[in-house]
Protein backbone atom coordinates (compact mmCIF):
# COMPACT_ATOMS: atom_id res chain seq x y z
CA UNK A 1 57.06 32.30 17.47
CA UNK A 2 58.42 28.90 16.79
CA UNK A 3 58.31 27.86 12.93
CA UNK A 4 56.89 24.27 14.25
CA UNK A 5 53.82 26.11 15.77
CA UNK A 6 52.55 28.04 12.73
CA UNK A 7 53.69 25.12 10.33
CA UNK A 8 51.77 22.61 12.69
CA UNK A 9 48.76 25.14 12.76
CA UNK A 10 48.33 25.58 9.24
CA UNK A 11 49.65 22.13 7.88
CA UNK A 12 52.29 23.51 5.67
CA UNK A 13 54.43 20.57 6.21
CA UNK A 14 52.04 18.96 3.66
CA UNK A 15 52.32 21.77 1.46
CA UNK A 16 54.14 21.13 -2.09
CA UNK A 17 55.57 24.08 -2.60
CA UNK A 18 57.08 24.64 0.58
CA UNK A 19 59.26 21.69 0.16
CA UNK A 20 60.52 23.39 -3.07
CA UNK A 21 60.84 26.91 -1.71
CA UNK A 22 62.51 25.35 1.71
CA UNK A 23 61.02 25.04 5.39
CA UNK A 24 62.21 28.69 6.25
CA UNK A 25 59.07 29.68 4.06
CA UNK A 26 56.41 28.28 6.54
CA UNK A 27 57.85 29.89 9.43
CA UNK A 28 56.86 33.28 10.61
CA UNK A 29 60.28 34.89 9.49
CA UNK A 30 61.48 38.56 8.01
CA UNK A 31 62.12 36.70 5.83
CA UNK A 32 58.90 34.17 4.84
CA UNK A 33 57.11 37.19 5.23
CA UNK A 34 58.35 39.62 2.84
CA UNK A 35 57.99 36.54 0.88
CA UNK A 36 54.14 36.50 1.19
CA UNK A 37 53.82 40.02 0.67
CA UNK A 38 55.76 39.93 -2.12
CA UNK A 39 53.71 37.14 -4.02
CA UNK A 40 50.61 38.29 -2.84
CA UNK A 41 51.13 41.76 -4.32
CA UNK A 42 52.30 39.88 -7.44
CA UNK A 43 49.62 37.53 -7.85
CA UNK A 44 47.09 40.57 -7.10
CA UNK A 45 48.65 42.49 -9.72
CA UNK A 46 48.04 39.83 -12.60
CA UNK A 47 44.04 39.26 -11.50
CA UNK A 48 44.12 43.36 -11.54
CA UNK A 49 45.38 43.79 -14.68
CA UNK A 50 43.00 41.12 -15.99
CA UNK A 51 40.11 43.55 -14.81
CA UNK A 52 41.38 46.94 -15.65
CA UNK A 53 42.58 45.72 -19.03
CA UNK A 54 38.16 45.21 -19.50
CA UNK A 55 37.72 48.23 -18.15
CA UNK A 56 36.24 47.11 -15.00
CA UNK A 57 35.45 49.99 -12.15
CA UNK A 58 37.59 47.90 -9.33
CA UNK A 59 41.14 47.98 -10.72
CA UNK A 60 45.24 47.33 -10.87
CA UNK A 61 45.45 48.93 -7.69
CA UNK A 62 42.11 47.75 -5.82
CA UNK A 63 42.96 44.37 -6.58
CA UNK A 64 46.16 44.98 -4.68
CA UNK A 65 45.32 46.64 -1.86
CA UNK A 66 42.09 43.78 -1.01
CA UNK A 67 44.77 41.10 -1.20
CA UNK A 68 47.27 42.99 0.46
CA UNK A 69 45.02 43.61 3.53
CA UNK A 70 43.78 39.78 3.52
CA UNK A 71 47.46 38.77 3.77
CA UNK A 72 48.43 41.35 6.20
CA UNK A 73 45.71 40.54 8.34
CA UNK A 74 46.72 37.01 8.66
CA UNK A 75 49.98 37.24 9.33
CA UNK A 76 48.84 39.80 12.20
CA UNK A 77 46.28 37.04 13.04
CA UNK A 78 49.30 34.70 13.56
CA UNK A 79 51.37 36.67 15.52
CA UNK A 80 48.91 37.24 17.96
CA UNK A 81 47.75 33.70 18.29
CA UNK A 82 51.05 32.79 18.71
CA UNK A 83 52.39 35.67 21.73
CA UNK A 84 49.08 35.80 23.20
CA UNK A 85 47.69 32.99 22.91
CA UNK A 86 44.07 34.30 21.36
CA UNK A 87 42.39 32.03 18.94
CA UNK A 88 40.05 34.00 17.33
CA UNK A 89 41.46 35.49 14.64
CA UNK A 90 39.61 38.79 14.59
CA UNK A 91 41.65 40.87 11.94
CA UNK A 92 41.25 38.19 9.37
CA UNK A 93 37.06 38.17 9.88
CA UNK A 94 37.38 42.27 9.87
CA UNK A 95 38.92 41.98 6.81
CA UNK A 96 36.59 39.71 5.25
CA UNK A 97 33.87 41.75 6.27
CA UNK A 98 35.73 44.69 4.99
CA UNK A 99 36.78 43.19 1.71
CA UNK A 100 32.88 42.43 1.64
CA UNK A 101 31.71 45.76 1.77
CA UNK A 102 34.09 47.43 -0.92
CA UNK A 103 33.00 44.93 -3.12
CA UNK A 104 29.33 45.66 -3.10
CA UNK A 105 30.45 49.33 -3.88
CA UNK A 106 31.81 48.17 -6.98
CA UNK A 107 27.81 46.87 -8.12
CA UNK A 108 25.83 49.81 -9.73
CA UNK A 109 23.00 49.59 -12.29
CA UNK A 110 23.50 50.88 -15.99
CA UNK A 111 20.75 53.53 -17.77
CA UNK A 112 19.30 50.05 -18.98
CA UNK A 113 18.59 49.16 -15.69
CA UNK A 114 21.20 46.47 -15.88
CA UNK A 115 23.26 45.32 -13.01
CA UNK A 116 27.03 46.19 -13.91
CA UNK A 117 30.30 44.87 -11.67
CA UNK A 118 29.11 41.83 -10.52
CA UNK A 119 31.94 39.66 -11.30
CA UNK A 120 34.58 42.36 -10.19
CA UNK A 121 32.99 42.40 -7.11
CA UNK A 122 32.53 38.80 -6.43
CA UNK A 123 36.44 39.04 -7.56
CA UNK A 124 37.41 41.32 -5.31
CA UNK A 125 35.87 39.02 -2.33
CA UNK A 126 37.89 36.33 -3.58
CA UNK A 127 41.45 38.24 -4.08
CA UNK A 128 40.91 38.78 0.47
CA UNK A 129 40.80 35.06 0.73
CA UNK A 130 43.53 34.77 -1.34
CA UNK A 131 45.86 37.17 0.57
CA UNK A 132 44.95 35.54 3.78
CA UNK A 133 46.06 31.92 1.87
CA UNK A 134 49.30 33.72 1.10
CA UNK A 135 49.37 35.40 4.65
CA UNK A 136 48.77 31.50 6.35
CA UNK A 137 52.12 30.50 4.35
CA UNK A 138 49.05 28.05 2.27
CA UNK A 139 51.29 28.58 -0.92
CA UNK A 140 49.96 25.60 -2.94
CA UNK A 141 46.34 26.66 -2.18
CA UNK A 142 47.39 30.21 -2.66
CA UNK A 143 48.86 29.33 -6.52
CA UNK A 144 45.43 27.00 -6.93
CA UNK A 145 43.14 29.65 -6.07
CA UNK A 146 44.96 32.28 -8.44
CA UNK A 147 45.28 30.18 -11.38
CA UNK A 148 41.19 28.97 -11.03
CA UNK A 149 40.75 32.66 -10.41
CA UNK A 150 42.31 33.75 -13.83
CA UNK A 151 41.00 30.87 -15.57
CA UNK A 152 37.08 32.30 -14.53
CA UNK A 153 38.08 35.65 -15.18
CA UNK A 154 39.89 35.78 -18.74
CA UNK A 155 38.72 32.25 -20.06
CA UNK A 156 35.20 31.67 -18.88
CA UNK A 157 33.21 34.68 -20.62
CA UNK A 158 33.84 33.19 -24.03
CA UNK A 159 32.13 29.95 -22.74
CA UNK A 160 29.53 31.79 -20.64
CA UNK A 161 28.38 34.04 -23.91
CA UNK A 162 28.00 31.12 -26.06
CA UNK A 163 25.66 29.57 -23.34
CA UNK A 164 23.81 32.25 -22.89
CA UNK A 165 23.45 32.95 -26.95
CA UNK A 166 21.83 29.76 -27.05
CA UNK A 167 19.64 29.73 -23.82
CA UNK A 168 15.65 29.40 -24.54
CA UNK A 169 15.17 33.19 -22.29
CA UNK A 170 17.45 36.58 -22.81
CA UNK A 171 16.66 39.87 -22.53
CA UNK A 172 16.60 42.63 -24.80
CA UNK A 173 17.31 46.95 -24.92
CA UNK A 174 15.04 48.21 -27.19
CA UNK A 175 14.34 51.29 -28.41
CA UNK A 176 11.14 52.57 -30.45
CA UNK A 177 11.08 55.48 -32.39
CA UNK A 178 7.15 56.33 -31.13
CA UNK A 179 5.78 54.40 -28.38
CA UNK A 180 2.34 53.17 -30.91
CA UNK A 181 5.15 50.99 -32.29
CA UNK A 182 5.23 49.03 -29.28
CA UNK A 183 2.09 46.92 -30.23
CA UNK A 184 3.36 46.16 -33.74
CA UNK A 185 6.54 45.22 -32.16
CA UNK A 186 4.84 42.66 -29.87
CA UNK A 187 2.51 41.60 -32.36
CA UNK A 188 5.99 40.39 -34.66
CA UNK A 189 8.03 38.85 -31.71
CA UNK A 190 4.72 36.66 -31.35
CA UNK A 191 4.61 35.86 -35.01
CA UNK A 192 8.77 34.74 -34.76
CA UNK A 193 7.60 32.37 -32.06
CA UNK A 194 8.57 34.20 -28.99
CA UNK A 195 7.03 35.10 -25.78
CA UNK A 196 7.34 38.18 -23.89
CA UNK A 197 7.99 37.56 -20.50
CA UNK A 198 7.94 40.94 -19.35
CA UNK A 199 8.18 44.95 -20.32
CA UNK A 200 9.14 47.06 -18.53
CA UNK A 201 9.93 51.31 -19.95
CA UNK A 202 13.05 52.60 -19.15
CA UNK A 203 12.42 55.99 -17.47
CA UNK A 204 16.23 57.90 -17.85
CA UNK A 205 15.37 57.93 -21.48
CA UNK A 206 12.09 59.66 -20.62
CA UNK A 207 13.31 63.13 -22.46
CA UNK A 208 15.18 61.54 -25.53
CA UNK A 209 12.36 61.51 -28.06
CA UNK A 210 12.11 57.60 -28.16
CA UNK A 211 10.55 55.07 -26.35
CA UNK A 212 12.54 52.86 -24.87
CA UNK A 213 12.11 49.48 -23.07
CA UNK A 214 13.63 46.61 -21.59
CA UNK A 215 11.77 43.40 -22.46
CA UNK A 216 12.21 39.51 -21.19
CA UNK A 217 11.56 37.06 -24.37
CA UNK A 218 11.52 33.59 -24.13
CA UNK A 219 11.87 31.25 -26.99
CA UNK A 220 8.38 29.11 -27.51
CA UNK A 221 9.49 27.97 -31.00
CA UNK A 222 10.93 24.65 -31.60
CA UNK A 223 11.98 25.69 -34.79
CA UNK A 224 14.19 28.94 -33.34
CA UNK A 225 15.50 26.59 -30.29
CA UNK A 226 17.17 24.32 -33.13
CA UNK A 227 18.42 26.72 -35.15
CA UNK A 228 18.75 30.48 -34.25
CA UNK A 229 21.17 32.47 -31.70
CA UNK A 230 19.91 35.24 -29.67
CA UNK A 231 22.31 37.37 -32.47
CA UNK A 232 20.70 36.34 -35.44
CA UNK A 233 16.79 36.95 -33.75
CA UNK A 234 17.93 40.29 -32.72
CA UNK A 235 19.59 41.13 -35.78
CA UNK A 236 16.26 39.95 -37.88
CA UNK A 237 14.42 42.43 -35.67
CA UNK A 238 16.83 45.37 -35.93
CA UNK A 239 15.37 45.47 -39.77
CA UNK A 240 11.79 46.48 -38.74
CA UNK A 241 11.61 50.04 -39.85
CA UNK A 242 10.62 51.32 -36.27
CA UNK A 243 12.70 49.98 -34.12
CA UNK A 244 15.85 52.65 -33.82
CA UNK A 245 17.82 50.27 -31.71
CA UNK A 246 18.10 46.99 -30.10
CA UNK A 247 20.78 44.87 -28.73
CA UNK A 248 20.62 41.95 -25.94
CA UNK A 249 21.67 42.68 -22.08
């Protein structure tokens, strides 16, 4: 395959980078390719690392492998476009689909009914459209995406929990040490000014010897909008004498 086809095809002549790196880089070359494999495993790496450093069920070598098969796919893609002369680029769309499906694996729902791995998955969806930038020689887009990626991933949170500490609706884990507590307990959060959205008992606590619920509150107070964190009312209600725990989710 000629290097003016592919460039032409994917518009790396307007590409940044590749004028830095050279023009051998957006031709389909031994060369330009171990190139893209190597970056995208290297790239992959770093956004794995970010998520197994959390703790996160997708991991170092997940990440990898999702990007890895994106950019492989690709540069398969463009091979065969190029000596057959197919345009529909069939292993890139299988591996989307693909990339798809492992990360809904990664979603699962905690004992509090909580839904766990949703960022790691979305992530992982991501890293195969990254390896296919890499794989299409797209290295400026390629070094955008990653760098917006890590931003969201090891930046974001921070901003994200202080939002959400301050929103007028959060939800809390509680749990009762007798479930005739749970009237006294509603009959408070009304007096703080709150409304209870909804309740709903959690059911894999059902032989633990406490009753234990999730509940939706929303703020109705203007006086709690203006000055209290979701922290400080859930802290206030840890005191009461029967609650045994609580914490937001």
């Amino acid at each position: 395959m000629s290097g003016d086809t592919v460039t032409g095809f994917f518009l790396s002549t307007s590409d940044p980078l590749l004028k830095y790196i050279g023009s051998w880089a957006g031709e389909l070359t031994v060369g330009s390719v171990i190139l893209r494999v190597l970056l995208s495993l290297f790239l992959s790496a770093i956004i794995g690392w970010e998520r197994s450093s959390k703790r996160h069920s997708a991991g170092f070598r997940t990440f990898i492998l999702v990007t890895l098969s994106g950019t492989l796919a690709m540069l398969l893609d463009i091979c065969i476009t190029s000596r057959y002369g197919c345009r529909l680029f069939l292993l890139s769309a299988a591996a989307i689909v693909s990339s798809s499906r492992i990360a809904t694996h990664t979603l699962f729902f905690s004992s509090r009914n909580q839904i766990m791995g949703l960022t790691t998955s979305v992530a992982l969806w991501a890293s195969c459209f990254l390896g296919m930038a890499i794989g299409a020689g797209l290295y400026s887009i390629s070094m955008v995406a990653f760098l917006t990626m890590i931003f969201c991933l090891s930046k974001l949170p921070a901003l994200e929990f202080y939002f959400k500490n301050r929103s007028n609706h959060f939800e809390i884990h509680l749990e009762l040490r007798n479930s005739l507590n749970l009237q006294n307990f509603v009959t408070t959060i009304r007096r703080l000014g709150l409304r209870i959205d909804a309740i709903e008992m959690n059911t894999a606590y059902a032989n633990s010897g406490l009753s234990v619920y999730s509940i939706a509150i929303s703020i109705s107070s203007g006086e709690l909008k203006k000055y209290k964190t979701h922290g400080e009312i859930i802290k206030a209600l840890s005191t009461l004498d029967y609650v045994s725990h609580i914490e937001e989710i």
